[in-house]
Protein backbone atom coordinates (compact mmCIF):
# COMPACT_ATOMS: atom_id res chain seq x y z
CA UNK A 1 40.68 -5.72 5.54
CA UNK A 2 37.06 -4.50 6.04
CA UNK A 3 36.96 -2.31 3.52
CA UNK A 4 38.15 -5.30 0.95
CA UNK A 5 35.80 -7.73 2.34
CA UNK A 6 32.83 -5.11 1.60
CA UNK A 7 34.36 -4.46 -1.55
CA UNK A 8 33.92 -8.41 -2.80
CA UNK A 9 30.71 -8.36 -1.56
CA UNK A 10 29.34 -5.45 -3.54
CA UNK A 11 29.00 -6.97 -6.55
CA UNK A 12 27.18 -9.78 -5.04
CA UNK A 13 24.76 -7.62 -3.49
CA UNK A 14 24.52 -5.66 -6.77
CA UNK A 15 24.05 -8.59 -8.41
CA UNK A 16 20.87 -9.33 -6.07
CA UNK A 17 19.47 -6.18 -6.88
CA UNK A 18 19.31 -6.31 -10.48
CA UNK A 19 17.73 -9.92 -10.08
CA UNK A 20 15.20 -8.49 -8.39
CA UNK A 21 14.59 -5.07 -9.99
CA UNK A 22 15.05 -6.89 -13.57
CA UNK A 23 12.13 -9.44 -13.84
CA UNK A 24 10.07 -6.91 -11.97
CA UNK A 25 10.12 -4.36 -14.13
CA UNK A 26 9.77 -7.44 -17.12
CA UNK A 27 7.09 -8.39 -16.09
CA UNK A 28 5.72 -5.07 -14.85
CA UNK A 29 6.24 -4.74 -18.76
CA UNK A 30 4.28 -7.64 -20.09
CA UNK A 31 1.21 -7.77 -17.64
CA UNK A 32 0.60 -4.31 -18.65
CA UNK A 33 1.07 -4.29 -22.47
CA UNK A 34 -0.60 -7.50 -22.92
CA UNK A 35 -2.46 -8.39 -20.14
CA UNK A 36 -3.91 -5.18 -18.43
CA UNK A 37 -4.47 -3.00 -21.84
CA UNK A 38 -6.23 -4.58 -24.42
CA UNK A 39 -9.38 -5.80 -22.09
CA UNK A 40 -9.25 -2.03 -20.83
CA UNK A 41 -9.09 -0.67 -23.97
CA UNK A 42 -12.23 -2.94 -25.08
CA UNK A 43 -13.88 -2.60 -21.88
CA UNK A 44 -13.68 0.96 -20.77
CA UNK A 45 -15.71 2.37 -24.04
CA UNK A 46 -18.83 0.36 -22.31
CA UNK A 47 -20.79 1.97 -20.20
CA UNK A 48 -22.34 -0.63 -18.05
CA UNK A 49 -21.57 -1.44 -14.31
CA UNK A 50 -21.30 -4.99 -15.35
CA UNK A 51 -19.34 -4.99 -17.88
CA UNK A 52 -16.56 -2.21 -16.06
CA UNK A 53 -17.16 -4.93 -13.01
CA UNK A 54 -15.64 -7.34 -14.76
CA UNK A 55 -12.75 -4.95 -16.34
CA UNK A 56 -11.87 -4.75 -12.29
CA UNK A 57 -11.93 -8.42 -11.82
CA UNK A 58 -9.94 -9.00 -14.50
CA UNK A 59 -7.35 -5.65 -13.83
CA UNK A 60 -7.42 -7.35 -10.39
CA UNK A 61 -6.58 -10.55 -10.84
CA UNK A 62 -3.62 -9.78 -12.76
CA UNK A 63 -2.61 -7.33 -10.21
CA UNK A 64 -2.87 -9.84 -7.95
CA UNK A 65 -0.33 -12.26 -9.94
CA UNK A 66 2.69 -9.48 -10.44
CA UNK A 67 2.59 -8.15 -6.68
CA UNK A 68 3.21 -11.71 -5.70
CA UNK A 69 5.65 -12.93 -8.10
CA UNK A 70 7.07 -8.94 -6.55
CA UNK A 71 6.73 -10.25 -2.88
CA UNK A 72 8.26 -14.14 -4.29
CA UNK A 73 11.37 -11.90 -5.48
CA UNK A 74 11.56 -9.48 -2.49
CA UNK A 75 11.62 -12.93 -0.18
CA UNK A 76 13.70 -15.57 -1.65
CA UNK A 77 15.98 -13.40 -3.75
CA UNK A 78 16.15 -10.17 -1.56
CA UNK A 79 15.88 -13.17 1.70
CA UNK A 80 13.32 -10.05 3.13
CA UNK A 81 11.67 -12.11 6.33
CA UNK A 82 8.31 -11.44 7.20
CA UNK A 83 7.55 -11.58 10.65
CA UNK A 84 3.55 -10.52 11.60
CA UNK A 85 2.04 -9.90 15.01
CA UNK A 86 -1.06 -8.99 16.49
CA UNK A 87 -4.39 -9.01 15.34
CA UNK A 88 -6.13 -10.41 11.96
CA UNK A 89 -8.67 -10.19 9.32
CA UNK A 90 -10.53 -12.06 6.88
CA UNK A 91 -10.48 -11.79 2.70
CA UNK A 92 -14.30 -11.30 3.17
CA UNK A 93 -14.21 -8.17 5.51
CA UNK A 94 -14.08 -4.60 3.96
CA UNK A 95 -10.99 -2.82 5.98
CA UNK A 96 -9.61 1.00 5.72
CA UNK A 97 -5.71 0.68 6.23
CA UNK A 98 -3.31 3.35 8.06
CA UNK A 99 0.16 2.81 8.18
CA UNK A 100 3.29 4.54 9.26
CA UNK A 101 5.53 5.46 6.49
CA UNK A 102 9.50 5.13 7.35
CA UNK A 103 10.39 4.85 3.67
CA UNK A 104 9.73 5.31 0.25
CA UNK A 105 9.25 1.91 -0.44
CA UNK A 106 6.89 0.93 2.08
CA UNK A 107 4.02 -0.22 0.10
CA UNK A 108 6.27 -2.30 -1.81
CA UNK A 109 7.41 -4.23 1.21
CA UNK A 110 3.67 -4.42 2.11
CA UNK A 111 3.10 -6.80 -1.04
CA UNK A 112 4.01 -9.72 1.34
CA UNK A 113 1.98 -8.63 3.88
CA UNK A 114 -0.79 -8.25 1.63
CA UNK A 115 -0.28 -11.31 -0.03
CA UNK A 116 -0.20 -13.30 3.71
CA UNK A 117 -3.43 -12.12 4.12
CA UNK A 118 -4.69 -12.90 0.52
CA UNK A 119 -5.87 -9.36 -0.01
CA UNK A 120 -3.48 -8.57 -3.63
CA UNK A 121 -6.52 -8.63 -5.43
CA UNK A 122 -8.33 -5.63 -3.80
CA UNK A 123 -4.93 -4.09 -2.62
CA UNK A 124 -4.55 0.05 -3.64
CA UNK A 125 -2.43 2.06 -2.03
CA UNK A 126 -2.36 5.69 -2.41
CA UNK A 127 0.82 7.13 -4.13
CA UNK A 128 2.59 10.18 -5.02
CA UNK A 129 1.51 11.56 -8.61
CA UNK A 130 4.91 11.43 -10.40
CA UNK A 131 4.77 7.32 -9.78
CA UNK A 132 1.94 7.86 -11.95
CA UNK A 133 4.38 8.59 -15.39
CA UNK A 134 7.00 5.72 -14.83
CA UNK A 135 6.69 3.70 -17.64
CA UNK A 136 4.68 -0.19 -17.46
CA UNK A 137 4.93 0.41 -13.58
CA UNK A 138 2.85 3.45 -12.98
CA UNK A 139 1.02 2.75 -16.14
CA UNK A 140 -0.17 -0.51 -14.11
CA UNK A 141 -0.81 0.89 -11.24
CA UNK A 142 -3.19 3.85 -12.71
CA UNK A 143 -5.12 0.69 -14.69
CA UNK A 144 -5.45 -0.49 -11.44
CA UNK A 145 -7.30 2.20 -10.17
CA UNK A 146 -4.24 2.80 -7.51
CA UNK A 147 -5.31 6.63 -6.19
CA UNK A 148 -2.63 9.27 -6.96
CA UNK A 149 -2.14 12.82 -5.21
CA UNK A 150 0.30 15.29 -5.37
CA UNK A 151 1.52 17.35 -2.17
CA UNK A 152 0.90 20.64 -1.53
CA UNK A 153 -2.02 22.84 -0.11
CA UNK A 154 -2.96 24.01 -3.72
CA UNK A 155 -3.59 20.34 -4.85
CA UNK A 156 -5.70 19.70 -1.75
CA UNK A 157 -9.18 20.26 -2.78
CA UNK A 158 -8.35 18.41 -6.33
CA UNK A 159 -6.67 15.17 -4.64
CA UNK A 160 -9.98 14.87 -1.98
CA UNK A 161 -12.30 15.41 -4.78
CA UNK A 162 -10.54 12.38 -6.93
CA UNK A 163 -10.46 10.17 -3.80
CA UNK A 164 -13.77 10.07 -3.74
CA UNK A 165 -14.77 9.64 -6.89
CA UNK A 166 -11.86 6.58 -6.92
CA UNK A 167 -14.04 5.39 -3.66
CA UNK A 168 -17.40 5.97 -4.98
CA UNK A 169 -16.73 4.26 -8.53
CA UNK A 170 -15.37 1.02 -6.84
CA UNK A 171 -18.50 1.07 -4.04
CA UNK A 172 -20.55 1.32 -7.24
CA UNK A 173 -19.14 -1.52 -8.86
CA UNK A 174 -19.55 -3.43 -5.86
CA UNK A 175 -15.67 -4.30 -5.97
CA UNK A 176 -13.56 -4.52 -2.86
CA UNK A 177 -10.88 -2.35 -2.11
CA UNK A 178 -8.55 -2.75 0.67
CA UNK A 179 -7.21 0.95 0.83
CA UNK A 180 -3.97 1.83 2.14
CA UNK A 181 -3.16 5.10 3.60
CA UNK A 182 0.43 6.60 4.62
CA UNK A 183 -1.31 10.01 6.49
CA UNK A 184 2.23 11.23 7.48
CA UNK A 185 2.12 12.15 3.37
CA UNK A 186 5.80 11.66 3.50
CA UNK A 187 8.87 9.41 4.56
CA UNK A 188 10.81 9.71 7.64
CA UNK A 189 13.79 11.45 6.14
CA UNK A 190 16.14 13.94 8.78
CA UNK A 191 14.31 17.22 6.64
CA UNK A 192 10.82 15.86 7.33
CA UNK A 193 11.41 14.95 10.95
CA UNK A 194 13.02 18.63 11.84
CA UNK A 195 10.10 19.96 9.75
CA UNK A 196 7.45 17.46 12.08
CA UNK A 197 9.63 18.69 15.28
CA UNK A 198 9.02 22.58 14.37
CA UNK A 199 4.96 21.75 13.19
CA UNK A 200 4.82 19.87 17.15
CA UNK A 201 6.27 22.41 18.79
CA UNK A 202 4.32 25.64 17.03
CA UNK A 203 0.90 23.27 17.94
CA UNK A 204 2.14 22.27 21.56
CA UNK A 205 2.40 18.79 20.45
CA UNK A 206 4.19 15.48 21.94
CA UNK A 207 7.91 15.37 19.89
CA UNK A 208 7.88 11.89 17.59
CA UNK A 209 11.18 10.16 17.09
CA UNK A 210 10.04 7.02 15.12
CA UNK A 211 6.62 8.34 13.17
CA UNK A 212 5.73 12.10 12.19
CA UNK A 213 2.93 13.88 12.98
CA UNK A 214 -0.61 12.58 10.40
CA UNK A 215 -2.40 14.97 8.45
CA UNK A 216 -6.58 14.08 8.52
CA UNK A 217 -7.12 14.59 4.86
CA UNK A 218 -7.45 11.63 2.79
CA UNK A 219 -8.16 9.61 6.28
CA UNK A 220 -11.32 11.46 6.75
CA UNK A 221 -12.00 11.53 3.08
CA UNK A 222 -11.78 8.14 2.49
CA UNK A 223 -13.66 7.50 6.52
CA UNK A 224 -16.29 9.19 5.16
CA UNK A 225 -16.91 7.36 1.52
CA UNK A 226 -16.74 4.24 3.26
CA UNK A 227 -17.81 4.18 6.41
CA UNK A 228 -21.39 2.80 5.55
CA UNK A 229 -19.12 -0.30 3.39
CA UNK A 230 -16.47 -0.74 6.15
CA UNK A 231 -16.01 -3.45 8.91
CA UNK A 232 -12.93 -1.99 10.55
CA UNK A 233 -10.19 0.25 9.98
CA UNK A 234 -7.13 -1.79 10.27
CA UNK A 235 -3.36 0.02 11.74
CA UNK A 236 -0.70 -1.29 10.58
CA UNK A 237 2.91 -0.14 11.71
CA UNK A 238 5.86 -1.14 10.21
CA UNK A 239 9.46 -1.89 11.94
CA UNK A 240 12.70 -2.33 10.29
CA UNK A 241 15.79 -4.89 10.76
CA UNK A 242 17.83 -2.94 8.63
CA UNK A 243 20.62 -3.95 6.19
CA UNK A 244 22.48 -2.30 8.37
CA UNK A 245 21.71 -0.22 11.58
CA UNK A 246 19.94 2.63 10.57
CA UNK A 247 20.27 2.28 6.95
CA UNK A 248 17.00 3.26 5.52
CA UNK A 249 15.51 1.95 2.23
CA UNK A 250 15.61 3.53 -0.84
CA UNK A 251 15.74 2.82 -4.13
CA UNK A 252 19.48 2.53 -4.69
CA UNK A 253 19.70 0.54 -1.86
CA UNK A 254 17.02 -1.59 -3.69
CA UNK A 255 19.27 -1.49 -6.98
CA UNK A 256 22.10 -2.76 -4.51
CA UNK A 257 20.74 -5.35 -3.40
CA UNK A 258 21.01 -3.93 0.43
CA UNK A 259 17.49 -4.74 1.43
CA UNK A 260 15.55 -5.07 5.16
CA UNK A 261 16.81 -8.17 6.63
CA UNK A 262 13.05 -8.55 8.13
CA UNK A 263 9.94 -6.44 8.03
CA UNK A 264 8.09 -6.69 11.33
CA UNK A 265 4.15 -5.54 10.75
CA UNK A 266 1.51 -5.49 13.78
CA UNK A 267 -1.37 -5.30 13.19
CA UNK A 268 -4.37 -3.68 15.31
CA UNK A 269 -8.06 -4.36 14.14
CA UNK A 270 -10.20 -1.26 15.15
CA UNK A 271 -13.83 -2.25 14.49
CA UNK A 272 -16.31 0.36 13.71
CA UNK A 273 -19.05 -0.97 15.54
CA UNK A 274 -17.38 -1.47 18.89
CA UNK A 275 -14.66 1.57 18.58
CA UNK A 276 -16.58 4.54 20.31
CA UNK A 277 -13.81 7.01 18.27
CA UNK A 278 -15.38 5.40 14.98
CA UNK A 279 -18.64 4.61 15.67
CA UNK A 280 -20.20 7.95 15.36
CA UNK A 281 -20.20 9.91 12.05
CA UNK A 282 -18.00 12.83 13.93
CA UNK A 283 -14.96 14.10 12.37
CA UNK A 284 -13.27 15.46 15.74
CA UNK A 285 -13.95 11.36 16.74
CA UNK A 286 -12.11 10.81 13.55
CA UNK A 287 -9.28 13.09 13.69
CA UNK A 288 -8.95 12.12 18.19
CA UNK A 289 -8.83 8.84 16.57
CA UNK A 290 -5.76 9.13 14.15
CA UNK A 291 -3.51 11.15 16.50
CA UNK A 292 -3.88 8.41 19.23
CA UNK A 293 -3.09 5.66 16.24
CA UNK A 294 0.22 7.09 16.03
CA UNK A 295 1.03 7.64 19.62
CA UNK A 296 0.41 4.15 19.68
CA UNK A 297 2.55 3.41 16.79
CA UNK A 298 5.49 5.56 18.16
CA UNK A 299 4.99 3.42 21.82
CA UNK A 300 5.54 0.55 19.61
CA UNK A 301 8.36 1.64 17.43
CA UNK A 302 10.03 2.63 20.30
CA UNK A 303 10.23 -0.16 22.26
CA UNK A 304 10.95 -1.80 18.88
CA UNK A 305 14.20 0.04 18.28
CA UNK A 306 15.46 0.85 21.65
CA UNK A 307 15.16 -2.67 23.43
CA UNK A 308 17.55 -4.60 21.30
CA UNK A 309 15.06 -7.16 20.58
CA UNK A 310 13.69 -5.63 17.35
CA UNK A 311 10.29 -7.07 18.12
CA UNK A 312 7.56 -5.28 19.02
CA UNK A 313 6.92 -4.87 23.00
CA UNK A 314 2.83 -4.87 22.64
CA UNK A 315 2.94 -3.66 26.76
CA UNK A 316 4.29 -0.69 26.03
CA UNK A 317 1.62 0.77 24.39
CA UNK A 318 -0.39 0.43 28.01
CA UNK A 319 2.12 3.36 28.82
CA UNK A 320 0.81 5.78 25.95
CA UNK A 321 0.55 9.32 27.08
CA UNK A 322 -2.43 11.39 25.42
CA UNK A 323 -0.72 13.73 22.00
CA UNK A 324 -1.07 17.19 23.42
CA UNK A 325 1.12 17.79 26.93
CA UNK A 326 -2.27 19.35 27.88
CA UNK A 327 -4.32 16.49 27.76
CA UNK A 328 -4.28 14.55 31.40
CA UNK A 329 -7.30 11.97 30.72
CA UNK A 330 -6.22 8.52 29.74
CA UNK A 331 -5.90 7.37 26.16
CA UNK A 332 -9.56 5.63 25.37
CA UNK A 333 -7.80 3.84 22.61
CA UNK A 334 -5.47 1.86 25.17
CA UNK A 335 -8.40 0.81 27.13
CA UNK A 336 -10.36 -0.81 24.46
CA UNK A 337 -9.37 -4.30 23.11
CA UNK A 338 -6.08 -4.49 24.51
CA UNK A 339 -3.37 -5.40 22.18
CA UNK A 340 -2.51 -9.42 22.60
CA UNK A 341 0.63 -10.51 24.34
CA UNK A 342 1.08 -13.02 21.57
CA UNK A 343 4.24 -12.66 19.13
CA UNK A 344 5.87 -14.42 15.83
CA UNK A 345 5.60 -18.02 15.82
CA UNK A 346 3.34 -18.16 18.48
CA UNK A 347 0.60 -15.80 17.66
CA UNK A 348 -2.37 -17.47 16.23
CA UNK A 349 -1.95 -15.61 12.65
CA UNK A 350 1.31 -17.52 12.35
CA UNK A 351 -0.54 -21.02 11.56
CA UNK A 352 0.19 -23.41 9.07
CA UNK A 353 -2.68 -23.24 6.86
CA UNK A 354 -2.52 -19.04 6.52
CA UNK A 355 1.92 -20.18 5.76
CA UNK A 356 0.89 -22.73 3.38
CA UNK A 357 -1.52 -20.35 1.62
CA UNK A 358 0.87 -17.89 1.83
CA UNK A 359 3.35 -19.98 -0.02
CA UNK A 360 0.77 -21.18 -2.60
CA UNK A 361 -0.03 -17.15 -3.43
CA UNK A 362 3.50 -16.48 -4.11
CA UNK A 363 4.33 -19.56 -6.46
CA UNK A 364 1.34 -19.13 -8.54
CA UNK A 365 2.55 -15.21 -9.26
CA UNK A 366 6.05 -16.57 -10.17
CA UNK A 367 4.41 -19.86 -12.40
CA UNK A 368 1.81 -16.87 -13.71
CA UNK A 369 4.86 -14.32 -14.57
CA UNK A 370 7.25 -16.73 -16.05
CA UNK A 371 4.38 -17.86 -18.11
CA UNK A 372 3.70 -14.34 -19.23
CA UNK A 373 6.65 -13.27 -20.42
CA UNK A 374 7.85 -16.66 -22.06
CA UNK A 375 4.84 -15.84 -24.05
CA UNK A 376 5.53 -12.65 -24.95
CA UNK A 377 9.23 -13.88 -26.07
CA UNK A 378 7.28 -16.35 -28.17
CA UNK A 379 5.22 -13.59 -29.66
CA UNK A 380 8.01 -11.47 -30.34
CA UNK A 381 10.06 -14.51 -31.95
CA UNK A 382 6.65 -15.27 -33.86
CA UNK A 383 5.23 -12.15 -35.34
CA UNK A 384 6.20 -9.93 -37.85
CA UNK A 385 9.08 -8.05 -36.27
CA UNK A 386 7.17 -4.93 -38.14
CA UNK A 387 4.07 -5.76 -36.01
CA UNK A 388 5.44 -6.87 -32.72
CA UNK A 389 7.31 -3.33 -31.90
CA UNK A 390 4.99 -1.34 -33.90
CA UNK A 391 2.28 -2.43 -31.01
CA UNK A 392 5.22 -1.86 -28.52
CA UNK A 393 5.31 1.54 -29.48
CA UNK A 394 1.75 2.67 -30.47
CA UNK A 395 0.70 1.20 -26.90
CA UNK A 396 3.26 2.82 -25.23
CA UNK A 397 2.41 6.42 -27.07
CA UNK A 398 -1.13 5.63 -25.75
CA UNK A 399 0.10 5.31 -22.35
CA UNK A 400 1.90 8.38 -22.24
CA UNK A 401 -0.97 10.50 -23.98
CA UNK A 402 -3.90 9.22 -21.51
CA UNK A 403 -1.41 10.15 -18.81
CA UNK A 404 -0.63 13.76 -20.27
CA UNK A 405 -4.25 14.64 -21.80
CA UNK A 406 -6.66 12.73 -19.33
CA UNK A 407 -3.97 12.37 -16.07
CA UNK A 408 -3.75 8.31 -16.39
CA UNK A 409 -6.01 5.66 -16.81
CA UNK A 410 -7.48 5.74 -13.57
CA UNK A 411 -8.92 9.69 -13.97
CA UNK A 412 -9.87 8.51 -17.67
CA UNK A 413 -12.36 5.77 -15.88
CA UNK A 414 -13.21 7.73 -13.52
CA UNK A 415 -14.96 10.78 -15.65
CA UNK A 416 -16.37 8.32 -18.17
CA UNK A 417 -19.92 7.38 -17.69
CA UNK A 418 -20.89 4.09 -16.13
CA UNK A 419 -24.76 3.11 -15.38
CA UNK A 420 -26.21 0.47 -13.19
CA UNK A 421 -24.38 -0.72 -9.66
CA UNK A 422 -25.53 0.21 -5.92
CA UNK A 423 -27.93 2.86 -5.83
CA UNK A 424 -26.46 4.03 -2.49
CA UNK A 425 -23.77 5.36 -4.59
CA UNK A 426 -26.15 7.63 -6.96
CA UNK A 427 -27.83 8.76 -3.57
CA UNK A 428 -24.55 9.67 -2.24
CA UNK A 429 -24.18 12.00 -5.54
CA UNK A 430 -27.36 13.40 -4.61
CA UNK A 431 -26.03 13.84 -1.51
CA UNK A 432 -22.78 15.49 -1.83
């Protein structure tokens, strides 16, 4: 009997899946061909920092729209529940985003997040290279100015060295850019966490169950850049109410329609200012910061997962123990701003105007991408049949050759010249 009931239901769930993955990808299709390419393709050959200003505006705008018709289908046709605790943050401040990274597909479950906190616009999240080549999706996300990297020691100095340029170029356009960082550099799949086990255990390190163990790279990279443009560094950690217990996403469970039942995020503001670990321009500050970010997050994960409440126990983090089993002094992370008691419905980020607006974001993406591609069908049913594919596939060949010859659009912007915007930028050149 159980194994016919989950046999009826497959379909169903399959059926939710492709619902979801279709119009995504749709639409990934349209706002990229018709929205995102032409003004970069006009825009990009200028070499003003007004005129690529506006190219951002514009790239983000529409960036903006698709993520949150992505978070309208993740929500009421994946029925994904949001749940956020813990601190917040306003559109207008200038934030540096870590986060842990359980899946693959966190930063697509972060689109509702995001979009809570009406921050699409500026929203970048640093991704794996290959993403880079999938067709109308990574395409997007490189006109976006979304920073790739590949893995890998010999890549190192190459992915640092494009970060910054990615951070300096936006600083210099006086564009925002809510960066988010996964410094695990990986998911938490069984090979990665006996791999983190083996790397604790040769350094003398505290085990993790729930996170792994961050590498300082791209955080002190990106710490350094903007530090001078920053307000706060916000941590985010993510828990999961599975599909099922333990049943971690992925993109076939994605295709299946076997999504999260809820994301839980808390979030923890960390202002530079007033955090003694950030305030100074030390990188051993820096780094001390990080690792006691993610003992924090795995205090939180764990009384997340192993209290049957699935909700995050903000007290436990008063119990963090210090990373390295030779440390005895207390965590100075734990004893600044101490972590509200306040949860779900009755924290103060869970009010009715940040819901309604919310709500508002993620109706105007679907209105914006239903509009988009009913015009595209019109175009197609319109133009010369000739005409219409022939762009299809001449825009498409472009795609794939700025990704093969220049490595995307994003590294194509990047090494093109661009005059005018904050001098603190060309000083920083000097500088560096």
């Amino acid at each position: 009997m159980r194994s016919n009931k989950s046999c009826k239901t497959c379909p169903n769930r399959l059926h939710v899946g492709i619902a979801i993955l279709f119009p995504l990808l749709l639409s990934a299709f349209c706002f990229c061909h018709f929205l995102m390419l032409p003004p970069a393709i006009a825009l990009l050959i200028m070499p003003y920092a007004p005129v690529r200003r506006v190219l951002r505006l514009w790239e983000a705008t529409i960036a903006a729209y698709w993520l949150s018709f992505g978070a309208w289908l993740l929500e009421n046709l994946g029925g994904v529940k949001l749940i956020i605790s813990g601190d917040t943050f306003t559109k207008k401040d200038n934030v540096l985003i870590i986060c842990n990274h359980r899946t693959r597909l966190d930063w697509m479950w972060l689109w509702s997040w995001a979009a809570y906190f009406d921050v699409l616009s500026s929203y970048r999240v640093i991704l794996k290279d290959s993403l880079r080549c999938f067709p109308w999706w990574g395409w997007g996300m490189s006109l976006c100015l979304f920073p790739f990297i590949r893995r890998g020691q010999k890549h190192r100095s190459t992915d640092l060295a494009h970060l910054k340029r990615n951070c300096r170029y936006l600083i210099q356009l006086k564009v925002s850019n809510s960066l988010i960082i996964f410094p695990e550099g990986t998911d938490l799949s069984p090979s990665n966490q006996e791999r983190d086990r083996n790397y604790a255990l040769s350094r003398n390190l505290s085990a993790y169950r729930y996170v792994l163990h961050p590498r300082t790279g791209a955080f002190l990279t990106c710490l350094e850049i903007l530090r001078p443009h920053v307000d706060a560094v916000i941590d985010l950690t993510i828990g999961y109410v599975d599909y099922e217990p333990g049943e971690r996403p992925s993109e076939i469970s994605l295709l299946l329609g076997r999504l999260p039942r809820e994301i839980h995020v808390n979030l923890k503001r960390w202002d530079l200012v007033l955090t003694p670990l950030l305030c100074r321009d030390n990188i051993e500050d820096a780094k001390k910061f990080l690792q006691l970010s993610f003992d924090r997050k795995e205090a939180l994960l764990t009384s997340f997962y192993n209290r049957g409440k699935l909700r995050f126990d903000l007290d436990a983090v008063g119990s963090t123990s210090s990373r390295s089993s030779s440390e005895t002094s207390p965590d100075p992370i734990s004893q600044l701003n101490a972590p509200r008691s306040g949860y779900g419905d009755d924290d103060a980020l869970a009010n009715e105007r940040s819901q309604s607006r919310y709500q508002r974001l993620l109706r105007k993406g679907l209105v914006v991408a239903v509009a988009a591609v009913t015009t595209v069908v019109l175009m197609a049913y319109v133009l010369p049949t000739v005409f219409f594919w022939g762009y299809i596939v001449a825009t498409c060949l472009l795609c794939i050759l700025v990704t093969v010859s220049c490595e995307g659009f994003d590294s194509l912007e990047l090494n093109l010249p661009v005059r005018g915007g904050d001098i603190r930028v060309r000083r920083l050149h000097k500088e560096h």
